[in-house]
Structures are given as C-alpha cells and as structure tokens.
C-alpha atoms as a PDB file:
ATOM      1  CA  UNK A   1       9.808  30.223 -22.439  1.00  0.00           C
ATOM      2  CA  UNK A   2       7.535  27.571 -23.873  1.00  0.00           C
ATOM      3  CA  UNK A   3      11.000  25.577 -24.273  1.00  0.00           C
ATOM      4  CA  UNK A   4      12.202  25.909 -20.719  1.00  0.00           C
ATOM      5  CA  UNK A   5       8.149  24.735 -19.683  1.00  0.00           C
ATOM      6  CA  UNK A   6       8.299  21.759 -22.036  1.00  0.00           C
ATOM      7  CA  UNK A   7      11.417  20.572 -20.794  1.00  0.00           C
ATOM      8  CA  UNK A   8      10.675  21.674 -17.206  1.00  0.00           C
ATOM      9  CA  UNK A   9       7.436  19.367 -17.277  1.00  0.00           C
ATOM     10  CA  UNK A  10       9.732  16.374 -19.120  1.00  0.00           C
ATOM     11  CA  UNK A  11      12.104  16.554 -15.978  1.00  0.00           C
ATOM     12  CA  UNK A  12       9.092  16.498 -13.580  1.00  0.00           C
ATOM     13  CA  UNK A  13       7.891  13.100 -15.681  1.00  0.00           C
ATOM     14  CA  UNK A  14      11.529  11.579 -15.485  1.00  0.00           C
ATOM     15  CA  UNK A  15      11.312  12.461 -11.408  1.00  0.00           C
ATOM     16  CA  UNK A  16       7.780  11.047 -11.037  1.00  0.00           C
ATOM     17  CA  UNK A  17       8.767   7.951 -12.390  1.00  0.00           C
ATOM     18  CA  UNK A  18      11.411   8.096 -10.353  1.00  0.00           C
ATOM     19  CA  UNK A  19       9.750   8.230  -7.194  1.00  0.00           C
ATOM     20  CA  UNK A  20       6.638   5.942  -8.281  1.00  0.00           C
ATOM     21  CA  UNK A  21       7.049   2.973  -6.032  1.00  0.00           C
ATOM     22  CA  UNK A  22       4.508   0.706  -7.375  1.00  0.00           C
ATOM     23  CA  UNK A  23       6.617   1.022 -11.398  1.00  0.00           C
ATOM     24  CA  UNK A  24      10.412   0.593  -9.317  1.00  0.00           C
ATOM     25  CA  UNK A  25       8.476  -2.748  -7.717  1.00  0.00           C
ATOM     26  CA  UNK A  26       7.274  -4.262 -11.356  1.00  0.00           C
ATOM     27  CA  UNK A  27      10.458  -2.857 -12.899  1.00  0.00           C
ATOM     28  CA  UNK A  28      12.992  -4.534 -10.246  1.00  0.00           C
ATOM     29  CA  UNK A  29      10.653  -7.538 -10.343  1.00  0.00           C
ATOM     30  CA  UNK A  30      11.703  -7.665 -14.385  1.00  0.00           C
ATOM     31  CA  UNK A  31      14.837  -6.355 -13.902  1.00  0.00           C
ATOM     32  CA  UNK A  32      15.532  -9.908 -11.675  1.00  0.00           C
ATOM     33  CA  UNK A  33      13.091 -12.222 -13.777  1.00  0.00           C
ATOM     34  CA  UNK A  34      14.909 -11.393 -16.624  1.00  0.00           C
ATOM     35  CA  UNK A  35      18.738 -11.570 -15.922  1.00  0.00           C
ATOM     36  CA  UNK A  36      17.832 -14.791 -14.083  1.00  0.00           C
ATOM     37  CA  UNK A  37      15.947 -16.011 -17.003  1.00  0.00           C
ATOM     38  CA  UNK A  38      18.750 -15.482 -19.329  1.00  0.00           C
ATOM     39  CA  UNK A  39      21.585 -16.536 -16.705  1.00  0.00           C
ATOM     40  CA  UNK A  40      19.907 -19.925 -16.788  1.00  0.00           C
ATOM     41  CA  UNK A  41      19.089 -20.117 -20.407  1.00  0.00           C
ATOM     42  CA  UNK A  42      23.042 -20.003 -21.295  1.00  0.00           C
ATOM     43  CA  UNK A  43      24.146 -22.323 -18.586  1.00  0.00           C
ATOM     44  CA  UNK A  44      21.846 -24.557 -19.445  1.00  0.00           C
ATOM     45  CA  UNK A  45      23.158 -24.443 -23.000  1.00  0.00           C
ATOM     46  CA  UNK A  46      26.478 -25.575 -21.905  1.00  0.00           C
ATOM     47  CA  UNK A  47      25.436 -28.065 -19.412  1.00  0.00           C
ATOM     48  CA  UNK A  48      23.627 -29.692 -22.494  1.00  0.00           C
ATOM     49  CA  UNK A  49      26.569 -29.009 -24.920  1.00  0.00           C
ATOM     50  CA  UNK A  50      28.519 -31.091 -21.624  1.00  0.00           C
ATOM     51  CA  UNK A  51      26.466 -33.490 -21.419  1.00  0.00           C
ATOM     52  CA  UNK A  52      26.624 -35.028 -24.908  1.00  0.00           C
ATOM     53  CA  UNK A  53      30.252 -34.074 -25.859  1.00  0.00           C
ATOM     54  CA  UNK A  54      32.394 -36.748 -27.680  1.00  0.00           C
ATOM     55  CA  UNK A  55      29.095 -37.747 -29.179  1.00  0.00           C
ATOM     56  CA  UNK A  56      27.574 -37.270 -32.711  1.00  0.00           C
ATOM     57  CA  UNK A  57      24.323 -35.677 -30.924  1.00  0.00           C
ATOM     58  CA  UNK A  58      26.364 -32.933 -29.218  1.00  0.00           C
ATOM     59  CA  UNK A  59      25.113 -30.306 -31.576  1.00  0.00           C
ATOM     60  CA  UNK A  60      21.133 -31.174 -32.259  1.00  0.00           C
ATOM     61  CA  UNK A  61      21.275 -31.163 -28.000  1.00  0.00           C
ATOM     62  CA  UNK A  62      21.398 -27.650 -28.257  1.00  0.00           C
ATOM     63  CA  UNK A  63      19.430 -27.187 -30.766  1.00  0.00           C
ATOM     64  CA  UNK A  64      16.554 -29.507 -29.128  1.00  0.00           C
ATOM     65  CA  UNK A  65      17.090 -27.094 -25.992  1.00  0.00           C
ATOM     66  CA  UNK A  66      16.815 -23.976 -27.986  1.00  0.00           C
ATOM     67  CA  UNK A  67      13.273 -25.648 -29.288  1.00  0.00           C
ATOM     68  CA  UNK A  68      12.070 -25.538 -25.627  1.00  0.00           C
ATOM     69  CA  UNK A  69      12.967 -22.246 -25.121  1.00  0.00           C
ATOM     70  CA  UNK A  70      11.451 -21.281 -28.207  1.00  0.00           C
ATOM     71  CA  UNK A  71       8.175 -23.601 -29.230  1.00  0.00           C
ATOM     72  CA  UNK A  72       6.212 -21.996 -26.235  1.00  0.00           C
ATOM     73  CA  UNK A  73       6.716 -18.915 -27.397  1.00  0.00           C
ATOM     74  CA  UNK A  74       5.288 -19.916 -30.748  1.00  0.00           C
ATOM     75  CA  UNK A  75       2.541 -21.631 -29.092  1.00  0.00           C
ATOM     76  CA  UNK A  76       1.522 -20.095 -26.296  1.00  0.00           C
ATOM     77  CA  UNK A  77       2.346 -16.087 -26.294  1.00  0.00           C
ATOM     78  CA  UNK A  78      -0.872 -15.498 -28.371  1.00  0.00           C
ATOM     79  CA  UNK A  79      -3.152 -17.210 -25.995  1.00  0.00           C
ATOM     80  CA  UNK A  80      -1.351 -16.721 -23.159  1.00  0.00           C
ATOM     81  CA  UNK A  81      -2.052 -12.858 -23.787  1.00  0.00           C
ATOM     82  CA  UNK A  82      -5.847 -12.914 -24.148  1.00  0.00           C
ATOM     83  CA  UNK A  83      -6.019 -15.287 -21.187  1.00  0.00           C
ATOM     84  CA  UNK A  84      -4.206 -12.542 -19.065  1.00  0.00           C
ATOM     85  CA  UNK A  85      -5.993  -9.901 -20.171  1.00  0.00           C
ATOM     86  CA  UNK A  86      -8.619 -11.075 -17.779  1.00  0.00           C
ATOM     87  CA  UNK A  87      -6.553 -11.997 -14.954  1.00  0.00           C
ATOM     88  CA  UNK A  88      -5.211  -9.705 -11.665  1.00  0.00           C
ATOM     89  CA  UNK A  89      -1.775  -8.758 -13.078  1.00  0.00           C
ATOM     90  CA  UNK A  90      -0.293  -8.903  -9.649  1.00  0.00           C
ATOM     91  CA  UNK A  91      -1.647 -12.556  -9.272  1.00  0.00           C
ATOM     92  CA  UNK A  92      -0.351 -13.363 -12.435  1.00  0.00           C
ATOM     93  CA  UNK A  93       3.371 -11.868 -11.916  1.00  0.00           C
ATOM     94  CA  UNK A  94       3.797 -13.071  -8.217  1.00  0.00           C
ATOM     95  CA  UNK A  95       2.491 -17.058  -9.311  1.00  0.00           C
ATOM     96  CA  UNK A  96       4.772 -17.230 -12.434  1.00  0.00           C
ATOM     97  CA  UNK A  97       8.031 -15.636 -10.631  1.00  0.00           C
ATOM     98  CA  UNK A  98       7.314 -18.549  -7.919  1.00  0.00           C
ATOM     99  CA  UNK A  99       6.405 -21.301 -10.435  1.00  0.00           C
ATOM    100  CA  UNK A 100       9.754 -20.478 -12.084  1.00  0.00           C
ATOM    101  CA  UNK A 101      11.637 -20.156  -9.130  1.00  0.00           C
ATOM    102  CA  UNK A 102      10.393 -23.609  -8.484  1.00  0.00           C
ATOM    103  CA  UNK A 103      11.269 -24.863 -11.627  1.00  0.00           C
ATOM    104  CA  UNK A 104      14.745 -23.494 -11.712  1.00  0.00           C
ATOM    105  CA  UNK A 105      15.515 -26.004  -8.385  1.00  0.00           C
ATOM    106  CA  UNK A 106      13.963 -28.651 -10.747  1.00  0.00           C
ATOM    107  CA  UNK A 107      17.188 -28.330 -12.822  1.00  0.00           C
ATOM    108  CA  UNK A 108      19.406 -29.800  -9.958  1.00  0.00           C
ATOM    109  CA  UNK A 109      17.620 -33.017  -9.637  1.00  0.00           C
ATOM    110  CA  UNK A 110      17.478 -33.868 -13.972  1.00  0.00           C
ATOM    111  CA  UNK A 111      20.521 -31.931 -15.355  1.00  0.00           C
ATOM    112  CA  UNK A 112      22.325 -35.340 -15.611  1.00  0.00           C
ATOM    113  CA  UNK A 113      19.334 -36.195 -18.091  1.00  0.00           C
ATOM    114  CA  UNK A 114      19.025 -34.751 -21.266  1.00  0.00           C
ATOM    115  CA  UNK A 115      15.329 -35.463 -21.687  1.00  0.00           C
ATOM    116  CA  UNK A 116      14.175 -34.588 -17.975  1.00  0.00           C
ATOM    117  CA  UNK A 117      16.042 -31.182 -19.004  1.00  0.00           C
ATOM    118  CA  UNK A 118      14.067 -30.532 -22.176  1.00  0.00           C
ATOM    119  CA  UNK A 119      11.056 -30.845 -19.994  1.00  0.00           C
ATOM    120  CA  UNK A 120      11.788 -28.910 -17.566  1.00  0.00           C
ATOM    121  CA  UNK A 121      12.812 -26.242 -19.637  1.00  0.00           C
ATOM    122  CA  UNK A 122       9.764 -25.993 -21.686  1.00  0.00           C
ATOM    123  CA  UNK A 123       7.803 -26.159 -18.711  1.00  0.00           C
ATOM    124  CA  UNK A 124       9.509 -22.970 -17.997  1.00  0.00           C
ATOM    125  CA  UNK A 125       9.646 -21.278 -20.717  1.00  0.00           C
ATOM    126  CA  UNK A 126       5.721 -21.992 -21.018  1.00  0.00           C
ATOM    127  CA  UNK A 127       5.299 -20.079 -17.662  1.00  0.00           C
ATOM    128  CA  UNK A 128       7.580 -17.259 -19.198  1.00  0.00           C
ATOM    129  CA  UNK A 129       4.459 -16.710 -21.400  1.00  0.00           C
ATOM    130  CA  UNK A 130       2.209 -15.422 -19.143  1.00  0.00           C
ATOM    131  CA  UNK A 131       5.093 -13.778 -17.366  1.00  0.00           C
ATOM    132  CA  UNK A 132       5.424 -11.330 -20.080  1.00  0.00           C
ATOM    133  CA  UNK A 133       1.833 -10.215 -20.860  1.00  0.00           C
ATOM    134  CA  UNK A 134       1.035  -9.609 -17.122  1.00  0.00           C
ATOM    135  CA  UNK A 135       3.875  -6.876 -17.114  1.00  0.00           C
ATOM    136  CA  UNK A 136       3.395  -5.325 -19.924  1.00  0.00           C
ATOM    137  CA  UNK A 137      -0.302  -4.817 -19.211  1.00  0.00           C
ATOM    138  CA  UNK A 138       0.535  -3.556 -15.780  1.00  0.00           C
ATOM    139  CA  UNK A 139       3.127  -0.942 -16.820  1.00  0.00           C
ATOM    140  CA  UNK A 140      -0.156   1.528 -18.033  1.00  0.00           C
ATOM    141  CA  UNK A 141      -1.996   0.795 -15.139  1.00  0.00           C
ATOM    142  CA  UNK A 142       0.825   2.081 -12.630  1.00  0.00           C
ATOM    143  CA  UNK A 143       2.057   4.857 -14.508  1.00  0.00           C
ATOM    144  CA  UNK A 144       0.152   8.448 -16.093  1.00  0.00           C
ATOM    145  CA  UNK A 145       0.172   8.701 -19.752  1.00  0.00           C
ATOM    146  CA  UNK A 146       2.545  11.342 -19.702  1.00  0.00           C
ATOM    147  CA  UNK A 147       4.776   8.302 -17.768  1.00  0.00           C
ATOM    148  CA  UNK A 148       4.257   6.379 -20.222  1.00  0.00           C
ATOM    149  CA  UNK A 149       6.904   7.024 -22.834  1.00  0.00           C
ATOM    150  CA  UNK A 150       9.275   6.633 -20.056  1.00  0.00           C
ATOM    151  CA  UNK A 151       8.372   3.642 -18.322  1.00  0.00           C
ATOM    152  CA  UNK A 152       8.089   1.594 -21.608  1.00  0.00           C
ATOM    153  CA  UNK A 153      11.374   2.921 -22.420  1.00  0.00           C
ATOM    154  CA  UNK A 154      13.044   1.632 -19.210  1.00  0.00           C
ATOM    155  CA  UNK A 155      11.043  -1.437 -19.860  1.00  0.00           C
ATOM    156  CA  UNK A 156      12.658  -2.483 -23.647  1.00  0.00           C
ATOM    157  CA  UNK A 157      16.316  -1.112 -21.815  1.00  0.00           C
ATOM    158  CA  UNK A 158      16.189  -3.543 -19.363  1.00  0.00           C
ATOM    159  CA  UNK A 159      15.097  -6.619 -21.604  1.00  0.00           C
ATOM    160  CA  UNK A 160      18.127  -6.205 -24.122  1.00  0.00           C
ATOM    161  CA  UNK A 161      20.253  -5.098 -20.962  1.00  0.00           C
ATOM    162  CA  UNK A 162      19.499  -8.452 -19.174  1.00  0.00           C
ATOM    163  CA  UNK A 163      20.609 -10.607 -22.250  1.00  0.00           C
ATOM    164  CA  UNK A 164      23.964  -9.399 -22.020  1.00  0.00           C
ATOM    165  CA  UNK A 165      24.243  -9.397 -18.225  1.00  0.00           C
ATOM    166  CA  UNK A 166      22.393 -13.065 -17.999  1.00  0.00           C
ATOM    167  CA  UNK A 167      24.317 -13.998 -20.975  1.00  0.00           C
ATOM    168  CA  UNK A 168      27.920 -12.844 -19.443  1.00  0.00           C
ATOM    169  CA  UNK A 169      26.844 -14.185 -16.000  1.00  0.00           C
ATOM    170  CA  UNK A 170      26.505 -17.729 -16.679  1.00  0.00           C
ATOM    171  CA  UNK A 171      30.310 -18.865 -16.744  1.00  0.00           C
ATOM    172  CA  UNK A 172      30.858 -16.426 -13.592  1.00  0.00           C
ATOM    173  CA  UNK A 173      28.443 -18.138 -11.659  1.00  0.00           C
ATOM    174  CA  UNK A 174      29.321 -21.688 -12.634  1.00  0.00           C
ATOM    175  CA  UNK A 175      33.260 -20.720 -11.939  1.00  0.00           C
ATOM    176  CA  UNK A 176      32.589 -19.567  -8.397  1.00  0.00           C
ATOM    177  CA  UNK A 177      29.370 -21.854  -7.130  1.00  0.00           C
ATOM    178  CA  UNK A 178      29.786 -25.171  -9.820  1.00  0.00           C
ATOM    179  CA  UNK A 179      27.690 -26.246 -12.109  1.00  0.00           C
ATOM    180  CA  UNK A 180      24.400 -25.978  -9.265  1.00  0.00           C
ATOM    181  CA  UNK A 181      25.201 -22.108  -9.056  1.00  0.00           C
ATOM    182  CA  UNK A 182      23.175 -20.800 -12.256  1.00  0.00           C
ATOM    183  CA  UNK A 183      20.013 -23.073 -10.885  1.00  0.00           C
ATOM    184  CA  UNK A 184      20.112 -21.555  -7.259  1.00  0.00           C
ATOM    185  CA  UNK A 185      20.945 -18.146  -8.447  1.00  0.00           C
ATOM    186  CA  UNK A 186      18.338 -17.935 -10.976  1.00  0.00           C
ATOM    187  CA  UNK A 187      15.929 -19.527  -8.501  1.00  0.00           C
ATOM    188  CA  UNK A 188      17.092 -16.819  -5.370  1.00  0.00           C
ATOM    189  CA  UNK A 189      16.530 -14.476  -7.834  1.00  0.00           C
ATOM    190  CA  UNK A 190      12.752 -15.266  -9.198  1.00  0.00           C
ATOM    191  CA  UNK A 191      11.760 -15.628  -5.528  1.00  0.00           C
ATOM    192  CA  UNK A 192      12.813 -11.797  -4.881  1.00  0.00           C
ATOM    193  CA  UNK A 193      11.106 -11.024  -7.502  1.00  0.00           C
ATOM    194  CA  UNK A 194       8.008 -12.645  -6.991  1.00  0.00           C
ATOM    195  CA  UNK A 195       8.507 -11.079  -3.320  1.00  0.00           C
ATOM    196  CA  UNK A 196       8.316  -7.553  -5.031  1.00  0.00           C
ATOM    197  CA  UNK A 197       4.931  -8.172  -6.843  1.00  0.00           C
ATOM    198  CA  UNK A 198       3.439  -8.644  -3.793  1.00  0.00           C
ATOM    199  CA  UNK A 199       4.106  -5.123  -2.979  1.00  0.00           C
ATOM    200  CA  UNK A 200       1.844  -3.783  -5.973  1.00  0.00           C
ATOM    201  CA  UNK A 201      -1.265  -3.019  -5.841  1.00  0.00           C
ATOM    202  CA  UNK A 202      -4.757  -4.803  -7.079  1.00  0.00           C
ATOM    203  CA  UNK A 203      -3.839  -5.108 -11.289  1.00  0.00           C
ATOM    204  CA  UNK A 204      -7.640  -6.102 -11.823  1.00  0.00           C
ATOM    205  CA  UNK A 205      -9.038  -5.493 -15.511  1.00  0.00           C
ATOM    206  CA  UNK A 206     -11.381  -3.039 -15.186  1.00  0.00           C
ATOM    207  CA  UNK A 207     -14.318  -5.367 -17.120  1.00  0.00           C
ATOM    208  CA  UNK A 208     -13.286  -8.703 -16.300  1.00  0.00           C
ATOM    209  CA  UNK A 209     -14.450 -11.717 -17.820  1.00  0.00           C
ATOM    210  CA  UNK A 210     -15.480 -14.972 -15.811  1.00  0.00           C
ATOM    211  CA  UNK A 211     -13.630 -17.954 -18.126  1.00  0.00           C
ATOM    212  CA  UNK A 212     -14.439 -21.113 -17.431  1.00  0.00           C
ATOM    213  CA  UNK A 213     -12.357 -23.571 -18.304  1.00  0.00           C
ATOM    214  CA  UNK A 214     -14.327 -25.648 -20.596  1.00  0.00           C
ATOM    215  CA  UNK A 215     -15.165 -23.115 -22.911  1.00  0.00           C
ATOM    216  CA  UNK A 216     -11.335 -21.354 -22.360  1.00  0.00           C
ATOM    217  CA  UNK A 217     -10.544 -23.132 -25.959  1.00  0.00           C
ATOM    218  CA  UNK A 218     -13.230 -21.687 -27.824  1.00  0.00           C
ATOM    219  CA  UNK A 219     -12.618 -18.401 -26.232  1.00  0.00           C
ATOM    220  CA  UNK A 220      -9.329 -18.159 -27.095  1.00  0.00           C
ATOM    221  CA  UNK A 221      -9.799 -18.620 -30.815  1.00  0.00           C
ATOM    222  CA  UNK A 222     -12.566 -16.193 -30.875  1.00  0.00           C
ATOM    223  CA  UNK A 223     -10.528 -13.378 -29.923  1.00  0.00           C
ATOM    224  CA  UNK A 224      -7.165 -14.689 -32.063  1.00  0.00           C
ATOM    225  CA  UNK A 225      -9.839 -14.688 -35.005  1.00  0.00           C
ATOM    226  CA  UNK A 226     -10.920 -10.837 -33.965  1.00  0.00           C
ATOM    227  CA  UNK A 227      -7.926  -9.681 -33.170  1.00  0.00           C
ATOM    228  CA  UNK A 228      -6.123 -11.101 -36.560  1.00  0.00           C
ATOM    229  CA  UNK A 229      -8.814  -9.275 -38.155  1.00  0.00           C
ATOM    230  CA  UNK A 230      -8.452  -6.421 -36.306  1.00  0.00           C
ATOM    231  CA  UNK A 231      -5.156  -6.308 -37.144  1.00  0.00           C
ATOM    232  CA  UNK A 232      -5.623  -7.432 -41.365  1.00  0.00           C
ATOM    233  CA  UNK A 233      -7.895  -4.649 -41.388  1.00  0.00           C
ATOM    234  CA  UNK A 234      -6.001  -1.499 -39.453  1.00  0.00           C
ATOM    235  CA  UNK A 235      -2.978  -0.188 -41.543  1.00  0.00           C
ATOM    236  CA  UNK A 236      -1.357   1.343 -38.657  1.00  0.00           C
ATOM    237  CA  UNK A 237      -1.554  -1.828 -36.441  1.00  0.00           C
ATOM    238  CA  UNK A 238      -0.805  -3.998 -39.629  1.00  0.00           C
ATOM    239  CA  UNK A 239       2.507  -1.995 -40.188  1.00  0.00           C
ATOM    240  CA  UNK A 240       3.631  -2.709 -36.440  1.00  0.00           C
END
C-alpha cells in the first residue's frame, strides 16, 4: 500500500509539472535559447574556419573564437550570479533573449570580418551570463519542492539535449538558407523565446537589494569573498 501511495503521489508530481504553465513557459524559453545558442556557436565555427582557410591562421581563428565563447564565462558567471540574485528574473530572461536576438542579426553585417566577429561573439556570450542565473533561480520559484527534482531534471536534459540538436543543426540550416540561415534562425528563435518570458509571472527576490552602480564593484567582491568562504568552510558545498 505505502508503495502504490508513494508512487501514486510521484505520478501526481510528474502531471503537475506537466500542467504548470508558468515552468512549460521558462522551460520552452530554454529549450529555444539554448538550441539557438549552440546552432550559432558551430556555424560560427565554420564560418571562421572559412574565412581564414589557405592561411597559416586558419586554426588559432577557431581557437580565438572558442576564447569568446569561453572568457565570459570565466569572467563574468560569478558576478553575473550575485548581480541577478537581486534582479526580477522575468526582466532579466525577457532583456537577455532580446539582447541576443539582437546580436545574432549583428553576425550578418561583420561575418566577413574576423575581428568584428570575435566581438560580437563575446558580446554574446557575455549576455549568456546572466541568461543562465536568471533561469536557474526562477525554476524554484515556479515550481513546489516536491516539483523540484523534476523540473531540475528536465532542466540539465534539455541543456545536453540542445548541444547535440544545435550542434547537428548548423550544416542543415546553412545547406537550405546559406550561410545567413544560422544568424536569422538563431535570432527567430531568441525572440520566441524572449516572447515566452513575458508570459511568467513577477520573479522578484523576495528581499531585494537596491545596487547602485558605483558601489556594484565593491559589492560584488564582498559576496565572492563570503560566498568562497562559505563554500572553503562547508564540506558538503565544498565537495559539489
């Protein structure tokens, strides 16, 4: 009996999930961000590759664009985190989506030069950063705890899901719409997306912090320092 209940309540979780329309909104909206994301990423590695083949610098191209992808992660994911913390979620998700969509246009006016590219592409991979703080704060405060599992679940699924899909869909997308094609896709794409934030509701933190922006510096290392010690000091948080 206390079987059949257990897994009774588990289906009723699975079905509430289901049916929760603010979590399908946020997870569709990451679901799009993300394939589009990586769609880009890889097309973007072979318009480099194309731009400087027959050249010595054909290889460290890539690698430079791989930097921009990757340096704002190093960079900015940290403070990018704490500064959302503080933020509406919903805000947060529905300006970045745009911001990228924006950027992704960018691409059709500077993929003919390699440095113009670079830029761009940090610039949005920097946005990326707050991207992925906002969501996974706002997973918790759309779902129950006993959602939780679930939801987070779904969540991880769909990020190693969308490398393969983004990854595959790059040389599709350039066969049928030219090289343009991953840029508008990837753009269409992060505009639905940011179109399905703005069905969620308020993502507020429930003590929010005023920041101003000349003392956003010094706040930020504060809470790095306290939260590295936080972490240097918990053994179950330092083993994460």
């Amino acid at each position: 009996m206390k079987k059949r209940a257990a897994t009774a309540a588990a289906s009723t979780t699975d079905v509430s999930v289901a049916r929760n329309t603010s979590f399908n909104l946020l997870w569709g909206s990451q679901i799009l961000s993300q394939i589009g994301s990586n769609l880009i990423n890889f097309a973007l590695i072979i318009r480099v590759f194309d731009l400087a083949a027959g050249t010595q610098f054909a290889n460290i191209s890539v690698a430079l664009l791989v930097l921009s992808f990757g340096l704002p992660a190093l960079f900015l994911s940290a403070a990018a985190g704490i500064y959302v913390d503080h933020l509406n979620k919903r805000h947060v998700l529905l300006v970045v989506n745009f911001a990228r969509a924006l950027l992704a246009l960018a691409f059709l006016f500077v993929d003919t030069n390699l440095w113009l590219v670079l830029i761009v592409s940090f610039a949005f991979s920097s946005a990326t950063q707050f991207f992925a703080p906002a969501e996974s704060a706002a997973i918790p405060m759309l779902v129950s705890k006993r959602q939780l599992l679930r939801a987070n679940s779904l969540f991880v699924f769909t990020l190693y899901t969308s490398f393969i899909v983004g990854y595959s869909a790059s040389a599709p997308v350039i066969a049928l719409f030219g090289s343009s094609g991953p840029y508008l896709v990837t753009s269409a794409m992060l505009l639905l997306a940011g179109l399905l934030t703005l069905g969620l509701p308020d993502l507020r933190a429930q003590q929010p912090v005023k920041l101003r922006f000349n003392r956003l510096l010094h706040y930020t290392q504060s809470e790095l320092i306290r939260n590295w010690k936080a972490i240097s000091t918990t053994h179950q948080l330092g083993f994460l």
